[in-house]
N, C-alpha and C. Protein backbone atom coordinates (compact mmCIF):
# COMPACT_ATOMS: atom_id res chain seq x y z
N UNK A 1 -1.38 -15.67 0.50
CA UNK A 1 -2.17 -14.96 -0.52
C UNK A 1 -2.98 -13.82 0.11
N UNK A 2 -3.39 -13.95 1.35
CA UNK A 2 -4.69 -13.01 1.63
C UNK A 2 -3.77 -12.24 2.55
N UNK A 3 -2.76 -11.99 2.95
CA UNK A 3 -1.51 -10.82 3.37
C UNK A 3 -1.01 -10.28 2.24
N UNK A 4 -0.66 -10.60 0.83
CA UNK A 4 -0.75 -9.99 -0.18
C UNK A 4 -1.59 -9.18 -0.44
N UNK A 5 -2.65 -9.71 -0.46
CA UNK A 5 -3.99 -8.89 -0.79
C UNK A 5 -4.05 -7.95 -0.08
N UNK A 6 -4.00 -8.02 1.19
CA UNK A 6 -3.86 -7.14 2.27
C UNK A 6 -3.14 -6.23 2.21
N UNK A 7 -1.56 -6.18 1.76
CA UNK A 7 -0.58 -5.37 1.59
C UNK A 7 -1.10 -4.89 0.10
N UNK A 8 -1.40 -5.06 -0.40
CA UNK A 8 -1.82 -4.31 -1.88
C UNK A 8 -3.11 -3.66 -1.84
N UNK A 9 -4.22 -3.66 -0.62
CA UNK A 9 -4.94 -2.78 -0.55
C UNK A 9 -4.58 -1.70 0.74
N UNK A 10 -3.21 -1.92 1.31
CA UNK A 10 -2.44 -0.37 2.02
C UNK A 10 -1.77 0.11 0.90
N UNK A 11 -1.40 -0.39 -0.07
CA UNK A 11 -0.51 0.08 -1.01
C UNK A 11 -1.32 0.86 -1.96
N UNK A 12 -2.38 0.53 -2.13
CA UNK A 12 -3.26 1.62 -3.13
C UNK A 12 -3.43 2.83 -2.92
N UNK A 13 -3.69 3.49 -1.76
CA UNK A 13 -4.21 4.17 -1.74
C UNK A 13 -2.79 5.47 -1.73
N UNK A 14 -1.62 4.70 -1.58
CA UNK A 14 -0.70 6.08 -1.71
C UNK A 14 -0.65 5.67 -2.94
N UNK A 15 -0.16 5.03 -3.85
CA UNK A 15 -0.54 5.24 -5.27
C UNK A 15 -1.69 6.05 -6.25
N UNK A 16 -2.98 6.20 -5.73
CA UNK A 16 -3.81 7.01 -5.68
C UNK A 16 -3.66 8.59 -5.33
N UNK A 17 -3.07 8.55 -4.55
CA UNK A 17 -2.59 10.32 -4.00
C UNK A 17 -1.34 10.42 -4.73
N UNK A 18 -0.68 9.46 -5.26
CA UNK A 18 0.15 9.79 -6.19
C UNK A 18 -0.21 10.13 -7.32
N UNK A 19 -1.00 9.46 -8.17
CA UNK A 19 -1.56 9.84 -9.22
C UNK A 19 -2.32 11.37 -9.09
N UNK A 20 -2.53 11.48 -8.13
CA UNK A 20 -3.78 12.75 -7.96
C UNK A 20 -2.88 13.75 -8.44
N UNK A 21 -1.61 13.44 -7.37
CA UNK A 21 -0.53 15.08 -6.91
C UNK A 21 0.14 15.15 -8.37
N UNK A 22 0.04 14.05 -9.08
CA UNK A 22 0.82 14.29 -10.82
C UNK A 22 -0.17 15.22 -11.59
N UNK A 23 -1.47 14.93 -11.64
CA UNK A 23 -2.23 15.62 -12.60
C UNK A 23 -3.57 16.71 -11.52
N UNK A 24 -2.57 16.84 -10.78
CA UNK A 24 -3.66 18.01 -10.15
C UNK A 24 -2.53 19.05 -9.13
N UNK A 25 -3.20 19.98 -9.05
CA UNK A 25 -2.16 21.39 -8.41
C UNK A 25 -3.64 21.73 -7.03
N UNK A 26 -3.95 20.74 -7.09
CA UNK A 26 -5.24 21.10 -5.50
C UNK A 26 -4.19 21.09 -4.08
N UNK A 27 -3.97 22.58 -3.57
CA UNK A 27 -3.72 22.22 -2.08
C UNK A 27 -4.41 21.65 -1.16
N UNK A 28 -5.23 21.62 -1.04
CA UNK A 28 -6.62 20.33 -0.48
C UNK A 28 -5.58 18.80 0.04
N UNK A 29 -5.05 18.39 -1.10
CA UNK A 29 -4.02 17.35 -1.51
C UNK A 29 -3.36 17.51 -0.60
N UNK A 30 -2.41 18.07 -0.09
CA UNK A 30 -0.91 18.07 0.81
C UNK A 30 -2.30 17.49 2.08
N UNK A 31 -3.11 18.02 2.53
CA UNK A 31 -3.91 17.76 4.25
C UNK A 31 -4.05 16.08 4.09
N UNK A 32 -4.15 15.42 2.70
CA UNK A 32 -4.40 14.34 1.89
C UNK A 32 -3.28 13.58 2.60
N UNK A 33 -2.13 14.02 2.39
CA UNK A 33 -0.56 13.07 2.55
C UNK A 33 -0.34 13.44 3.62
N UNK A 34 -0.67 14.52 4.39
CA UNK A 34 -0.21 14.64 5.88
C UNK A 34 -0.79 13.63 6.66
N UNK A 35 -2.50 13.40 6.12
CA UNK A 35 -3.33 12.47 7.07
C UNK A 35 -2.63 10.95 6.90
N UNK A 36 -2.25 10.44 5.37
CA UNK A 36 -2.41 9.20 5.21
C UNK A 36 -0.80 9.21 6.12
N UNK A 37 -0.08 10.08 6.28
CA UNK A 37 1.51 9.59 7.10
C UNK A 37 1.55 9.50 8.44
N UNK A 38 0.21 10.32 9.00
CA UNK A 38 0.23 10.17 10.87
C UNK A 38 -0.77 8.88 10.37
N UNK A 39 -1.70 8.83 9.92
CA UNK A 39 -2.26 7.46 10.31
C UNK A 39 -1.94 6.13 9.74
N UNK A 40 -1.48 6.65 8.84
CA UNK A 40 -0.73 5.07 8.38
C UNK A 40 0.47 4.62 9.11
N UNK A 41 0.78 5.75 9.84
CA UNK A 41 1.70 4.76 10.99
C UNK A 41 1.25 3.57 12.23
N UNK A 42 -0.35 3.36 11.79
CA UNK A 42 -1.06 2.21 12.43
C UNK A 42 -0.62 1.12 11.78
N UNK A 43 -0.25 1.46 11.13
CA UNK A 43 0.49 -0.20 10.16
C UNK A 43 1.91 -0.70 10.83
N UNK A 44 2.31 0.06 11.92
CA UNK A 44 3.60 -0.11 12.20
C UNK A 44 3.20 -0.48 13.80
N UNK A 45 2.30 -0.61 14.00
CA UNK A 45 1.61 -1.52 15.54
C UNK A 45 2.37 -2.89 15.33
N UNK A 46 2.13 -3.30 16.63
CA UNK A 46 2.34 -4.70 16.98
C UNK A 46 1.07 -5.41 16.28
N UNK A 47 1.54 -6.29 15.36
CA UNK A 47 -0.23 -7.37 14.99
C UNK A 47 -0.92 -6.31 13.70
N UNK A 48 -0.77 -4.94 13.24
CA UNK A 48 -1.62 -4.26 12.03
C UNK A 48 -0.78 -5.00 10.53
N UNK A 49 0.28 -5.28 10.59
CA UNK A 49 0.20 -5.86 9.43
C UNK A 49 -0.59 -6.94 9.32
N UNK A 50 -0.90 -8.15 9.84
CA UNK A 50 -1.42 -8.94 10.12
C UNK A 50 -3.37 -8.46 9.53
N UNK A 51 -3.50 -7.59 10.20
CA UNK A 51 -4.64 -7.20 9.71
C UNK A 51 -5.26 -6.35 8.98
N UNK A 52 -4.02 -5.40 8.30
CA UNK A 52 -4.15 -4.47 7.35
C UNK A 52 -3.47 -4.45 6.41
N UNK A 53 -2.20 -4.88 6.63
CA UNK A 53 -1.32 -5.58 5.42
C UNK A 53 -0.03 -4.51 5.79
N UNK A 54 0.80 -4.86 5.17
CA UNK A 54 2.50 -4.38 5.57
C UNK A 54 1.98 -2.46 5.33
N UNK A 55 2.89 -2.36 6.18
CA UNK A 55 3.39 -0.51 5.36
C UNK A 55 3.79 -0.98 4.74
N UNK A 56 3.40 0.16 3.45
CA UNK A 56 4.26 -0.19 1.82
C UNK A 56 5.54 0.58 1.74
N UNK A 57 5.78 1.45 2.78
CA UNK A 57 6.75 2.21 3.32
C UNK A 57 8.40 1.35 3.58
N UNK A 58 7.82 0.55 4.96
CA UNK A 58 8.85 -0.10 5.34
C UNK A 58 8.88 -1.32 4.54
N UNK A 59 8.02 -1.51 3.84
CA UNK A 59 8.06 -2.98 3.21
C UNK A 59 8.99 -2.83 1.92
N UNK A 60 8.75 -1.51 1.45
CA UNK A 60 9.62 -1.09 0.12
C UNK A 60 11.25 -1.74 0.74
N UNK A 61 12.06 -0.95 1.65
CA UNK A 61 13.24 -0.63 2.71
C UNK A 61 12.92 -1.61 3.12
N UNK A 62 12.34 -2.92 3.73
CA UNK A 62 13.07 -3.52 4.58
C UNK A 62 13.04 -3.66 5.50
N UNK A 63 12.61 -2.23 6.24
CA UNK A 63 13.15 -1.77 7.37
C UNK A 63 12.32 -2.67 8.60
N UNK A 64 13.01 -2.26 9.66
CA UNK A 64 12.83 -3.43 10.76
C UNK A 64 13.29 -2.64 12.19
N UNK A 65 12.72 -2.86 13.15
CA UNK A 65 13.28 -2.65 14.81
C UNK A 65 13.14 -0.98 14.71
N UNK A 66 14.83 -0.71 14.45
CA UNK A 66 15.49 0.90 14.64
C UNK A 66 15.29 1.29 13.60
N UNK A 67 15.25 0.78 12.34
CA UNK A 67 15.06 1.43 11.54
C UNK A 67 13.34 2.05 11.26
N UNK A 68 12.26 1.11 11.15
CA UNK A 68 11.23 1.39 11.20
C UNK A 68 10.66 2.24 11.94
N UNK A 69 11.51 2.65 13.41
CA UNK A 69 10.83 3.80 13.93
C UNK A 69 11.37 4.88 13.47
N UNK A 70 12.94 5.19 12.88
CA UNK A 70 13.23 5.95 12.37
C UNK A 70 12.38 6.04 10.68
N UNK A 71 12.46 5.84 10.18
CA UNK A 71 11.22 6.14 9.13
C UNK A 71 9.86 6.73 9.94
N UNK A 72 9.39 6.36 10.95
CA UNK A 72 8.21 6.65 11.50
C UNK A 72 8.49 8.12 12.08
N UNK A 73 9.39 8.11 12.68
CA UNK A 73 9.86 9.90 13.04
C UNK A 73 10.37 10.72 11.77
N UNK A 74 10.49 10.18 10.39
CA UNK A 74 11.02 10.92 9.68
C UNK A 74 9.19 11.26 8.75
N UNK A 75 8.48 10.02 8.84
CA UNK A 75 7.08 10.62 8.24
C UNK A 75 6.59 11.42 9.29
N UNK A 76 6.52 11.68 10.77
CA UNK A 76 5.86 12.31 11.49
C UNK A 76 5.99 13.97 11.27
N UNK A 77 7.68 14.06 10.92
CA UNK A 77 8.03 15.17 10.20
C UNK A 77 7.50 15.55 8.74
N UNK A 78 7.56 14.79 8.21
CA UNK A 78 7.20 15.02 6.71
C UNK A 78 5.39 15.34 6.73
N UNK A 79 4.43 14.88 7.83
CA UNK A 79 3.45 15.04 7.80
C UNK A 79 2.91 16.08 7.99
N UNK A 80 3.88 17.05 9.73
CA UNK A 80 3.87 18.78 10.02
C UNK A 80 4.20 19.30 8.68
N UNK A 81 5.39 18.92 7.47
CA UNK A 81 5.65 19.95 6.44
C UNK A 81 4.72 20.00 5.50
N UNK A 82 4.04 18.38 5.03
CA UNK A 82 2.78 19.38 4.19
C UNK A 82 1.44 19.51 4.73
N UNK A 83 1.06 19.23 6.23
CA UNK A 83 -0.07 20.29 6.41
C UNK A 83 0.36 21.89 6.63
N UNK A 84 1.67 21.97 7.29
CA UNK A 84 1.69 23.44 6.86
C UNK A 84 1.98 23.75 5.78
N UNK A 85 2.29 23.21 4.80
CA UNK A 85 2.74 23.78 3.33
C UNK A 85 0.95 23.71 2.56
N UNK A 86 0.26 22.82 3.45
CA UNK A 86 -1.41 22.86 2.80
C UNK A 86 -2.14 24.35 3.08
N UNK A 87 -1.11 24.48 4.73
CA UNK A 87 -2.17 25.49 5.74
C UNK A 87 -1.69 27.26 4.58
N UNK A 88 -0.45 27.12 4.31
CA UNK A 88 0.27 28.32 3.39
C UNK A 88 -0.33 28.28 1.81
N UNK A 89 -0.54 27.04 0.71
CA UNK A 89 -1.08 26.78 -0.14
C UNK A 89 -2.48 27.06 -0.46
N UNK A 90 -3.35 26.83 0.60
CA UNK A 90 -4.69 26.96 0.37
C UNK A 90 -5.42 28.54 0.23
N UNK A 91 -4.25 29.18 0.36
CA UNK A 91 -4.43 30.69 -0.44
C UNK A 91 -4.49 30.53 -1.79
N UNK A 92 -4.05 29.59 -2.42
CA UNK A 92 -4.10 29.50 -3.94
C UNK A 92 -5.80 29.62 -4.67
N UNK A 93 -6.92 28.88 -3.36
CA UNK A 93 -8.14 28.84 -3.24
C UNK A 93 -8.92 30.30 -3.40
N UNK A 94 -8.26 31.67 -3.02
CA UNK A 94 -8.72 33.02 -2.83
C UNK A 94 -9.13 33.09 -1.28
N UNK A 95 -9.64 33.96 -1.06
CA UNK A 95 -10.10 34.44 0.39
C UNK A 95 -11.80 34.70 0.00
N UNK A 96 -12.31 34.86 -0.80
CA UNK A 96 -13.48 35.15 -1.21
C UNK A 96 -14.04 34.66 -0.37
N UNK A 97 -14.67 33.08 0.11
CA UNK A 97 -14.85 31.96 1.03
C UNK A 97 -14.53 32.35 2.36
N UNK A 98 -13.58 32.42 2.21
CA UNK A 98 -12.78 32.11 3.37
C UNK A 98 -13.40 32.57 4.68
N UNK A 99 -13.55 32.73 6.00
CA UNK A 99 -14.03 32.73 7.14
C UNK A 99 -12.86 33.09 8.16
N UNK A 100 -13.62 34.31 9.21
CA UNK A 100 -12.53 34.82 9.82
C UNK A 100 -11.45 36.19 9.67
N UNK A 101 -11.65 36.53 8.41
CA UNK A 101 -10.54 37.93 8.31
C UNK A 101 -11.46 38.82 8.05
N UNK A 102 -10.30 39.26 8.22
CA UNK A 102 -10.85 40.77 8.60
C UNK A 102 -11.72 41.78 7.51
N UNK A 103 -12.92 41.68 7.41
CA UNK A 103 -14.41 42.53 5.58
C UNK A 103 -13.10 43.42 5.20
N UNK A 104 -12.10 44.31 5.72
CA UNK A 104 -11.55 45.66 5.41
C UNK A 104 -10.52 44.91 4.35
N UNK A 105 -10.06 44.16 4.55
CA UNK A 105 -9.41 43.73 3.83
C UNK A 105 -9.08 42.87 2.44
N UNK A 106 -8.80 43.47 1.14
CA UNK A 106 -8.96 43.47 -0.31
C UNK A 106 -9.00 41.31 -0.39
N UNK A 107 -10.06 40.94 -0.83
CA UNK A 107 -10.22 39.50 -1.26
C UNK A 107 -8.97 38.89 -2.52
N UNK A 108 -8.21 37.83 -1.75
CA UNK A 108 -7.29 37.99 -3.05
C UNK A 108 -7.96 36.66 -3.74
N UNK A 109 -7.96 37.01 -5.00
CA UNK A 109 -8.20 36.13 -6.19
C UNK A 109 -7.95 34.48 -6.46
N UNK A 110 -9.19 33.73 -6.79
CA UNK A 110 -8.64 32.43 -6.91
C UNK A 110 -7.74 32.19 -7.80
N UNK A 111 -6.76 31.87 -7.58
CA UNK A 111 -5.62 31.31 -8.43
C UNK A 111 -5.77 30.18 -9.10
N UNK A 112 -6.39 28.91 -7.99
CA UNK A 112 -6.93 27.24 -8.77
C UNK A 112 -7.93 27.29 -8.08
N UNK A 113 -8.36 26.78 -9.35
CA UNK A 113 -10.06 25.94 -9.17
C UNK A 113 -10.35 25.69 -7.79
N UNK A 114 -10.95 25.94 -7.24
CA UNK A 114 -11.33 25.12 -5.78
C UNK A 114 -11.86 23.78 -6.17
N UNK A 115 -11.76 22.58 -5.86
CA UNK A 115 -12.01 21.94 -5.54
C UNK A 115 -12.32 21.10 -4.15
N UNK A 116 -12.51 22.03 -3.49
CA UNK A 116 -12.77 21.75 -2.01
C UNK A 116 -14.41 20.82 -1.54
N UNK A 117 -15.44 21.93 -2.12
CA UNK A 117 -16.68 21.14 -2.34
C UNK A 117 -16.53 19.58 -2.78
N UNK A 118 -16.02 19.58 -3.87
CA UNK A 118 -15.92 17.85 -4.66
C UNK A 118 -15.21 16.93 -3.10
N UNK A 119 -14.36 17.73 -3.15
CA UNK A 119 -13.12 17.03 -1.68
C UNK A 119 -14.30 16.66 -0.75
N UNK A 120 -15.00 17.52 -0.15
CA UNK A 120 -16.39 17.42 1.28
C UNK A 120 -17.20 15.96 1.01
N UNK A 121 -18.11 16.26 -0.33
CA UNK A 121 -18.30 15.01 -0.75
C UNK A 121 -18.11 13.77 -0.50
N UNK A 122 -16.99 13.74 -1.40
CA UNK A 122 -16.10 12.30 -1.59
C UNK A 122 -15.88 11.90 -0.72
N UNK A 123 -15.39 12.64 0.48
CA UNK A 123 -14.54 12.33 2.18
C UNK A 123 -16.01 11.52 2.73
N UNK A 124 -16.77 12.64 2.40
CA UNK A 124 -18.25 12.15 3.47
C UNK A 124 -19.06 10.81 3.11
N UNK A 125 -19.06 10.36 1.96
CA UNK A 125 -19.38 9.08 0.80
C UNK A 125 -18.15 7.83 1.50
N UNK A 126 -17.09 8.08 1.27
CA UNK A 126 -15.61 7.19 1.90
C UNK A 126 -15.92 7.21 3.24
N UNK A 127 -15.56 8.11 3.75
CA UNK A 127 -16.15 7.97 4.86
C UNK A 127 -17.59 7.01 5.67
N UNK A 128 -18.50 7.19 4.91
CA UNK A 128 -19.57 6.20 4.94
C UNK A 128 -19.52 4.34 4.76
N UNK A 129 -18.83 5.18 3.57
CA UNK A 129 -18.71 3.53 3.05
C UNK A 129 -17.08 3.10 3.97
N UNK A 130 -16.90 3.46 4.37
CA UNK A 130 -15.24 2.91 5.53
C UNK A 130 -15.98 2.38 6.57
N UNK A 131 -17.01 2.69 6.87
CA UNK A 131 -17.77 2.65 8.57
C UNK A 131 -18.24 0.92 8.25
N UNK A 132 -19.10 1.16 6.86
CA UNK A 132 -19.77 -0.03 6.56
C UNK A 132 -19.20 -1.08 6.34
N UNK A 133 -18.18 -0.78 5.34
CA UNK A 133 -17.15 -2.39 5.37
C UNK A 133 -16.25 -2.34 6.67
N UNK A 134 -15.84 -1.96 7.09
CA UNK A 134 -15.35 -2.33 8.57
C UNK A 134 -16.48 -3.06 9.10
N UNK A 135 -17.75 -2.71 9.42
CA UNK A 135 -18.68 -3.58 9.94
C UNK A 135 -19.16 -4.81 9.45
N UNK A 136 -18.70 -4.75 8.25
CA UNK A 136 -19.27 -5.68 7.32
C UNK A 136 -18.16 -6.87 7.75
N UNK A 137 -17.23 -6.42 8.31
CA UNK A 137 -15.93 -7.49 8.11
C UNK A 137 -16.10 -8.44 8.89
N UNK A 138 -16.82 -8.19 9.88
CA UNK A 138 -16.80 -8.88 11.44
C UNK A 138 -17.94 -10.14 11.06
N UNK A 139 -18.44 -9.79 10.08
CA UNK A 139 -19.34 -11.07 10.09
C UNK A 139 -19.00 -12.24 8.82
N UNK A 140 -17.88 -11.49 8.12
CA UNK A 140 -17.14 -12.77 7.20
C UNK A 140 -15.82 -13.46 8.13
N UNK A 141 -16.00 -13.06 9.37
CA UNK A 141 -14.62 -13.87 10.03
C UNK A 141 -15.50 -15.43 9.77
N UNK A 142 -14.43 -16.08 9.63
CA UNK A 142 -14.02 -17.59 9.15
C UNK A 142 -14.33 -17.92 7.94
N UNK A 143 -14.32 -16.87 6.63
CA UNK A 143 -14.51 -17.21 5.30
C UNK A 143 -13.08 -16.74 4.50
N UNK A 144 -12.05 -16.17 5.18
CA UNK A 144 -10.63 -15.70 4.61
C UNK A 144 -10.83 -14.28 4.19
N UNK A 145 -12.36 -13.55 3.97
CA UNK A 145 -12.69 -12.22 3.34
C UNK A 145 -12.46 -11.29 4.67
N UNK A 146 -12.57 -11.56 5.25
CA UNK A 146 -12.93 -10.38 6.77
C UNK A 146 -11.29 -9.80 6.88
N UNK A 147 -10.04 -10.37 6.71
CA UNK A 147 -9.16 -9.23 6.64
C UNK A 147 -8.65 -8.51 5.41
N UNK A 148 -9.01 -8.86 4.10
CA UNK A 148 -9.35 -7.98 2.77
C UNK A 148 -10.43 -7.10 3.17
N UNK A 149 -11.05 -6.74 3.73
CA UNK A 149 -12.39 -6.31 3.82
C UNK A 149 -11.89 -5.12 4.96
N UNK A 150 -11.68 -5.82 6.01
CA UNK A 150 -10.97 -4.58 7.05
C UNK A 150 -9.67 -3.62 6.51
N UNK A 151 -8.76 -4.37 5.71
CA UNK A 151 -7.80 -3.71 5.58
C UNK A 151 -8.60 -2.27 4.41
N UNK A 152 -9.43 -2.90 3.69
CA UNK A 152 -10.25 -1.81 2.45
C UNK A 152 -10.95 -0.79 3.95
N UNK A 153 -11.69 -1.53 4.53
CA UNK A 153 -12.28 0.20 5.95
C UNK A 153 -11.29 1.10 6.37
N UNK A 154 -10.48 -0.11 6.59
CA UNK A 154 -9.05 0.78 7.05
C UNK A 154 -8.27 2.06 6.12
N UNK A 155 -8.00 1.40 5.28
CA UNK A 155 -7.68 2.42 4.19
C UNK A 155 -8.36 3.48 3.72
N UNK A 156 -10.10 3.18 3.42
CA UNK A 156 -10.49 3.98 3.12
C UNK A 156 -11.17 5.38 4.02
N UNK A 157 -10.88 4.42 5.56
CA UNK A 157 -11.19 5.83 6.23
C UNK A 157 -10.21 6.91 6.90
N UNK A 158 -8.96 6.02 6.41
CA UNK A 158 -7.73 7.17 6.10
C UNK A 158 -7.95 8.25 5.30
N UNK A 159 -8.36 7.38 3.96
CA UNK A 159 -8.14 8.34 2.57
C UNK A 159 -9.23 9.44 3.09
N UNK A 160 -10.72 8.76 3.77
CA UNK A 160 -11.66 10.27 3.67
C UNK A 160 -11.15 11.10 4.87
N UNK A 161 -10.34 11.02 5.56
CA UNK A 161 -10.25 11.52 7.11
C UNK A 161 -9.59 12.54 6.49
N UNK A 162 -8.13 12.66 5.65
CA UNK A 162 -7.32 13.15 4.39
C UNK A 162 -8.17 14.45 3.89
N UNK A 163 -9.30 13.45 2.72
CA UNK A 163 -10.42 14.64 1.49
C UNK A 163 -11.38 15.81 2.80
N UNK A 164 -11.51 14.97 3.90
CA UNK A 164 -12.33 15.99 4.96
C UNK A 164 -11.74 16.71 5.59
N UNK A 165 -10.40 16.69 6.18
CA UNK A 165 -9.39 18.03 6.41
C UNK A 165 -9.44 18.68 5.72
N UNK A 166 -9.09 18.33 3.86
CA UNK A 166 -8.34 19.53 3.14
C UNK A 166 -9.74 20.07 2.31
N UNK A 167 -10.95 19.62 3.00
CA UNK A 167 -11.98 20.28 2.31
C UNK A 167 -12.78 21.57 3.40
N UNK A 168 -12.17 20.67 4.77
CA UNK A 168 -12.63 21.81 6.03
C UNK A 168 -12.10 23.05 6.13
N UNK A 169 -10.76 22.74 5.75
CA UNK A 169 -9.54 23.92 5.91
C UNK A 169 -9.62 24.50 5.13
N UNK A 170 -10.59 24.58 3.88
CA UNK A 170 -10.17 25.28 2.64
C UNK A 170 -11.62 26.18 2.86
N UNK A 171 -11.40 26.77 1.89
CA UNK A 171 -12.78 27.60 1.75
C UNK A 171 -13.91 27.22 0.98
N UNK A 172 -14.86 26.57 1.44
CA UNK A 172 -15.48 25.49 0.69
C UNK A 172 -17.40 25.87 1.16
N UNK A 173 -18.09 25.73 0.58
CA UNK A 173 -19.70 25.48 0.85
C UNK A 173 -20.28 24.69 1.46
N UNK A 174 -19.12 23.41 1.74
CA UNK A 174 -19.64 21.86 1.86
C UNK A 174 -19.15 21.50 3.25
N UNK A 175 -18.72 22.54 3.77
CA UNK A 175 -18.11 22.25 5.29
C UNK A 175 -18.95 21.45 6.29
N UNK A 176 -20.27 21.46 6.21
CA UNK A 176 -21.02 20.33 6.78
C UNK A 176 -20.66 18.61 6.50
N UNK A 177 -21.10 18.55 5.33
CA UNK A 177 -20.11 17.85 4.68
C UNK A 177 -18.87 17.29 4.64
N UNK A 178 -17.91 17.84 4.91
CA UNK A 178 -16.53 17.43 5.52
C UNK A 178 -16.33 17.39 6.58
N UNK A 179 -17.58 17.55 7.61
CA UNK A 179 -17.03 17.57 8.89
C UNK A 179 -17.52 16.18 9.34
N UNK A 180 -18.88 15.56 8.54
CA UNK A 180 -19.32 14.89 8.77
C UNK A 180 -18.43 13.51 8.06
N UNK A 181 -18.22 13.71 7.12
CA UNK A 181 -17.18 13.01 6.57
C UNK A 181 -15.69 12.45 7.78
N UNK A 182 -15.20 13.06 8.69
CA UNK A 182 -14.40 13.27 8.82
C UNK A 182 -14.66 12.43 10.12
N UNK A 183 -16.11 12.63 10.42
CA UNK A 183 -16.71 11.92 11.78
C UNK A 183 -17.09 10.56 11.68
N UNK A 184 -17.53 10.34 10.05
CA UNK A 184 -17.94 8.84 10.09
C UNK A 184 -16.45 8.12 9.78
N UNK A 185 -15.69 8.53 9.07
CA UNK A 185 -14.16 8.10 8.69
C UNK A 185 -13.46 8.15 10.45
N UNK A 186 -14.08 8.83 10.91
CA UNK A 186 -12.95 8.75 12.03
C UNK A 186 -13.54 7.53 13.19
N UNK A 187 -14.92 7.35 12.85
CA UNK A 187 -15.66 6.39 13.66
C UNK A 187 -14.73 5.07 12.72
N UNK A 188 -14.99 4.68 11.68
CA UNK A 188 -14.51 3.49 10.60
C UNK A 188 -13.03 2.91 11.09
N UNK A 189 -11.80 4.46 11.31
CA UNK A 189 -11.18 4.22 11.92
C UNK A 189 -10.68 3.23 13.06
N UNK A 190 -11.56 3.51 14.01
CA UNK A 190 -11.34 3.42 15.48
C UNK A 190 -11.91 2.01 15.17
N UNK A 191 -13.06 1.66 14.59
CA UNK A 191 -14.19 0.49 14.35
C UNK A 191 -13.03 0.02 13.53
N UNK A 192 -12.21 -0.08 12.94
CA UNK A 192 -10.93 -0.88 12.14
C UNK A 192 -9.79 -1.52 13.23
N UNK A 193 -9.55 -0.88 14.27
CA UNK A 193 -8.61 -1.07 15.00
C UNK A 193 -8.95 -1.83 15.90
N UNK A 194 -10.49 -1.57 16.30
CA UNK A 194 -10.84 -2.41 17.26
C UNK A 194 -11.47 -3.88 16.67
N UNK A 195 -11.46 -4.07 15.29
CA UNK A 195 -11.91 -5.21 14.99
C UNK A 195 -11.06 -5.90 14.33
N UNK A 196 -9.86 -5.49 14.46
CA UNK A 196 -8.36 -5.64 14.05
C UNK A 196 -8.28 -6.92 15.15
N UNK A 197 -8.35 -6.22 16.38
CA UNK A 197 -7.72 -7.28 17.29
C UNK A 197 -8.86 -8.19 17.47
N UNK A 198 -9.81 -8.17 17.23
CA UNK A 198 -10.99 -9.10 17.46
C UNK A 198 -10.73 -10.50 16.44
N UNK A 199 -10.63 -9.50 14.91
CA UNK A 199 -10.34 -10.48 14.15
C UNK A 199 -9.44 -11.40 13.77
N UNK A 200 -8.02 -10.80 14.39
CA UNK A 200 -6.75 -11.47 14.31
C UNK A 200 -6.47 -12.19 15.89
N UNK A 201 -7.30 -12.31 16.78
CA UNK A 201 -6.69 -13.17 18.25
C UNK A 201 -7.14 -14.39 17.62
């Protein structure tokens, strides 16, 4: 039951960026799916299912040994195509913002909404709260909650590591904000992996 649970809180969160990429045209988004495909290949460690729950990837397929690393070299690819298809997209944002080119040159027009600010936010909040339940986890070991609990840090400091790229890269107000985001998610991270093996020996 609580490896279920586990595998259904890795499984949310691409369902979530799925839902997003249906009813939203934010390039912000692609830095979103590039992050969750290099780092969700921590699920494909020796012992991370165990403590984060299956890739929902290989778990869909099956896949196993040769195959699973081949899926893993085919997301590593798929991850370079949409941060550069984010890094080419995020012109859709305007240049108005933007940082770095050259004053002489004519500002081209926002095309979509920025949503980059909202993105800084959210990353930096997830981010927060990823740091805390990861920490939080280490002290429900021997109640069955501490790997539901890690696998949720885990995930969620994917998802902000994701909203704090595509809010840094974009032309945004909140760049403090996403950077900081990006620092506590990336601390939550590391604090997931290392309490991965603590909690599962």
């Amino acid at each position: 039951m609580g490896g279920q649970l586990q595998s259904a809180v890795a499984g949310l969160p691409w369902l979530l960026t799925a839902f997003l990429l249906a009813f939203s045209s934010q390039p912000a988004l692609l830095a979103l799916v590039a992050a969750q495909l290099v780092f969700g290949l921590t699920l494909l460690l020796p012992g991370a299912a165990e403590a984060f729950g299956a890739d929902p990837v290989t778990l869909t397929f099956g896949a196993t040994g040769v195959e699973a690393a081949l899926f893993a070299l085919i997301r590593g690819a798929l991850a370079v195509t949409a941060w550069s298809q984010f890094l080419f997209y995020r012109m859709l944002y305007g240049t108005a913002m933007a940082s770095g080119l050259d004053p002489r040159l004519p500002a081209v027009p926002e095309v979509e909404l920025n949503r980059s600010d909202t993105f800084a936010v959210a990353g930096r909040a997830l981010g927060g709260t990823a740091l805390i339940v990861v920490l939080a986890a280490l002290p429900l070991r021997g109640t069955g909650l501490e790997l539901p609990a890690l696998a949720a840090g885990h995930a969620m400091a994917i998802y902000a590591i994701g909203l704090g790229l595509g809010a840094a890269f974009s032309p945004t107000t909140r760049r403090p904000a996403a950077l900081a985001g990006i620092a506590l998610a990336s601390l939550g991270f590391l604090a997931s992996v290392a309490a991965g093996r603590f909690l599962v020996a």
